[in-house]
Protein backbone atom coordinates (compact mmCIF):
# COMPACT_ATOMS: atom_id res chain seq x y z
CA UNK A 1 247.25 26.01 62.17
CA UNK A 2 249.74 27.26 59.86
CA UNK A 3 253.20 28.68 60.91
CA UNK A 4 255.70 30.70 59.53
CA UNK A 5 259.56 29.03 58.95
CA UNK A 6 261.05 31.43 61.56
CA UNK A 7 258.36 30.75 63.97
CA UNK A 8 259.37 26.70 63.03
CA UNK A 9 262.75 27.11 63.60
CA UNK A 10 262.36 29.64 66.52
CA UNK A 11 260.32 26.21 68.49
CA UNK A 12 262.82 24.05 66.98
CA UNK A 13 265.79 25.99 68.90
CA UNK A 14 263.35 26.34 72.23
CA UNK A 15 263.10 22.57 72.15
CA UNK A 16 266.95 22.51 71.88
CA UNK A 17 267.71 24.54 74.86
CA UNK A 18 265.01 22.94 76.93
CA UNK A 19 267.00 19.43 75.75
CA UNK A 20 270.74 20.82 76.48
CA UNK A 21 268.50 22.01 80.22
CA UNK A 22 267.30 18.52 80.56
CA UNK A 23 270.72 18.00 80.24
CA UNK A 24 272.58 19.04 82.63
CA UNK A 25 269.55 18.56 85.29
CA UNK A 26 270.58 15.04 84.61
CA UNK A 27 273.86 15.47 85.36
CA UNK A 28 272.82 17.07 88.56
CA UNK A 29 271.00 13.98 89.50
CA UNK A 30 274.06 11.37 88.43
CA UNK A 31 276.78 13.27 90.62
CA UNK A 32 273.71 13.00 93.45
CA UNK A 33 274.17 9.39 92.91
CA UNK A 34 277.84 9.82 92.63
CA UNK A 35 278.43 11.44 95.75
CA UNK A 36 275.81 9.95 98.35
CA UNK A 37 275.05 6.78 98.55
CA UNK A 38 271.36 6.12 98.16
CA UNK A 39 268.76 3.08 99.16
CA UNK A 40 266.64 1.85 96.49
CA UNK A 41 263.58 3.36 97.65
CA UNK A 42 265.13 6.48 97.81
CA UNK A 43 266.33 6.27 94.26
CA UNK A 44 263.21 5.00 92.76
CA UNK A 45 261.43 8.11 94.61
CA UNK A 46 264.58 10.33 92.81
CA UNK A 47 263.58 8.49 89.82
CA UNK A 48 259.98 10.08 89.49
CA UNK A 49 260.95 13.08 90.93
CA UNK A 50 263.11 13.61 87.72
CA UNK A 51 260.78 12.66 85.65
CA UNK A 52 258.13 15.10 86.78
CA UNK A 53 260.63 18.22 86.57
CA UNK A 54 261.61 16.92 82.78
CA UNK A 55 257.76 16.76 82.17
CA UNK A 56 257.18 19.53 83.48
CA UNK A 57 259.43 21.36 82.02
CA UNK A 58 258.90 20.11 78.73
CA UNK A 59 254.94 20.95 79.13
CA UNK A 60 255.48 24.80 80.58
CA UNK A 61 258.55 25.48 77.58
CA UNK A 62 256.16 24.04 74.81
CA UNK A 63 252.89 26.00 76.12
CA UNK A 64 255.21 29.06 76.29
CA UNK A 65 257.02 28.73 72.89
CA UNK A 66 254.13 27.30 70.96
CA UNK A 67 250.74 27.49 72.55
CA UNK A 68 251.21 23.71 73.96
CA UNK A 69 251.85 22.58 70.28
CA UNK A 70 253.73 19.80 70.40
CA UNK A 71 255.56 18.46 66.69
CA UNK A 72 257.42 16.10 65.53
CA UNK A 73 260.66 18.60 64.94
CA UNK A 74 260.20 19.79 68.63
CA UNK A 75 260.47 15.99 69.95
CA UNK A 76 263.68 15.98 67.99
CA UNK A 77 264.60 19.41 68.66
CA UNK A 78 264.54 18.27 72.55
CA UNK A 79 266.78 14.85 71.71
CA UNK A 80 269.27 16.82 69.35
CA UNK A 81 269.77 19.36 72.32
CA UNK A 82 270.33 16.58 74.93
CA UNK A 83 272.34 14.44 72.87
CA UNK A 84 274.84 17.44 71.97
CA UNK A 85 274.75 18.62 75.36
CA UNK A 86 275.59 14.67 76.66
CA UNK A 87 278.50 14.24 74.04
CA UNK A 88 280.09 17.93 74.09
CA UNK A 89 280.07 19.32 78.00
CA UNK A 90 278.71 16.97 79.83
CA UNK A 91 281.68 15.65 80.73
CA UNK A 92 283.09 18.28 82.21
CA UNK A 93 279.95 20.15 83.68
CA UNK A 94 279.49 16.17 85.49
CA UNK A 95 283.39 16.77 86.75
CA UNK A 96 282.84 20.39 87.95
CA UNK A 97 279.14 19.15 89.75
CA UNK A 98 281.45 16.41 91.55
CA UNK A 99 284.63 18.71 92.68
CA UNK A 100 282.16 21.60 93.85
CA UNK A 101 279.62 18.92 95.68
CA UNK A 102 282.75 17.28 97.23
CA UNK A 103 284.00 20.62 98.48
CA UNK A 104 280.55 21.36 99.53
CA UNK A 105 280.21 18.35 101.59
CA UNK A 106 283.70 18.82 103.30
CA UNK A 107 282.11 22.33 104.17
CA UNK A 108 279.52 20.98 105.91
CA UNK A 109 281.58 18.24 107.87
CA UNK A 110 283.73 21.17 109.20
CA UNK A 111 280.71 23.47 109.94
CA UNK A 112 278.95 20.51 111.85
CA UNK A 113 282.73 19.18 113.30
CA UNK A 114 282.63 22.53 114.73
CA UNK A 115 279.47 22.93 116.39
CA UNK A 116 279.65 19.54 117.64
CA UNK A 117 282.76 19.92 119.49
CA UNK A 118 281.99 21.31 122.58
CA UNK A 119 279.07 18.60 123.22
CA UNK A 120 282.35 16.05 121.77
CA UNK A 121 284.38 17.36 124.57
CA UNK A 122 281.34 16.52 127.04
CA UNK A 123 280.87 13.20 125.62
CA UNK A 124 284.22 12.35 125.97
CA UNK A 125 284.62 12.72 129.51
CA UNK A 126 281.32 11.09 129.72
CA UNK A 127 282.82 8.12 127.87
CA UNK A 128 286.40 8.36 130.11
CA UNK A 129 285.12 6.32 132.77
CA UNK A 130 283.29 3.57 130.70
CA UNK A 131 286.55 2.88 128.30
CA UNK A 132 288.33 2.80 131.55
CA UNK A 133 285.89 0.43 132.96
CA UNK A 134 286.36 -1.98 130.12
CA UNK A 135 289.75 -1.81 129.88
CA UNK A 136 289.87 -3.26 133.90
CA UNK A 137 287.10 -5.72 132.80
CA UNK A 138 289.40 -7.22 129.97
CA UNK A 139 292.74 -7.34 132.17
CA UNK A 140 290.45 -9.31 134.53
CA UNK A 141 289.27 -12.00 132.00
CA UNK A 142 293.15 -12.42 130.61
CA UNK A 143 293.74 -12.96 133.94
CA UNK A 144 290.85 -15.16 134.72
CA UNK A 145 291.93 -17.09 131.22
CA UNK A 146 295.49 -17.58 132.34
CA UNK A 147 294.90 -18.96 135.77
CA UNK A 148 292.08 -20.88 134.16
CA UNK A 149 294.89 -22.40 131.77
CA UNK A 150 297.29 -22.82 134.52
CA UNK A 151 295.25 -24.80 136.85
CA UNK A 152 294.24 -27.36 134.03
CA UNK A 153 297.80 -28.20 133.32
């Protein structure tokens, strides 16, 4: 099927965006990595979880710009708009992800320091006589040690 230049460059500059998108979902998945430590399986299941949402995005942007037609200009299209997005603001978006996800995280500790500090409080005094307990157990076996030591010399 034949296609007019503006329709071209309109898919051409669709594929672009959907690149500089793929992008910066990236970058939301590397400051995941950056700020939680993850298990392998756990990243490998990460892994193809990205890679569906890139597909899938991909498939529902080219079906709605160009009836599912897929070109050789729209493949590039897609790299030129990740690459430019990677070496102009990805930088910076990736720095901005990791300061707000930070401050996001230390918003949660509080939130769940505070909830948890009543049932703290109870498990503390819980605790008391237990710590106490092993402290008397440990004076006993210094004791135990040094009368051990003294009667062998």
């Amino acid at each position: 099927m034949l296609m007019s230049t503006s329709n071209q460059a309109y898919i051409f500059l669709s594929a672009v965006y959907m690149g500089i998108i793929i992008g910066i979902i990236y970058d939301v998945y590397r400051v995941i990595h950056i700020l939680v430590e993850l298990s392998k399986s756990v990243t490998m299941i990460m892994d193809i979880f990205f890679w569906i949402i890139v597909t899938m995005l991909s498939i529902v942007g080219f079906f709605y710009v160009s009836s599912g037609e897929i070109r050789v200009y729209s493949i590039v299209g897609l790299a030129i708009g990740w690459a430019l997005y990677i070496l102009t603001v990805s930088r910076y978006i990736r720095h901005f992800l990791t300061v707000f996800g930070r401050g996001i995280i230390r918003l949660y500790r509080k939130i769940i320091k505070c909830l948890t500090y009543p049932f703290q409080w109870i498990i503390d005094l819980i605790e008391k006589p237990k710590r106490m307990w092993k402290e008397c157990k440990k004076n006993i076996e210094r004791r135990l040690n040094r009368e051990k030591i003294k009667d062998e010399l």
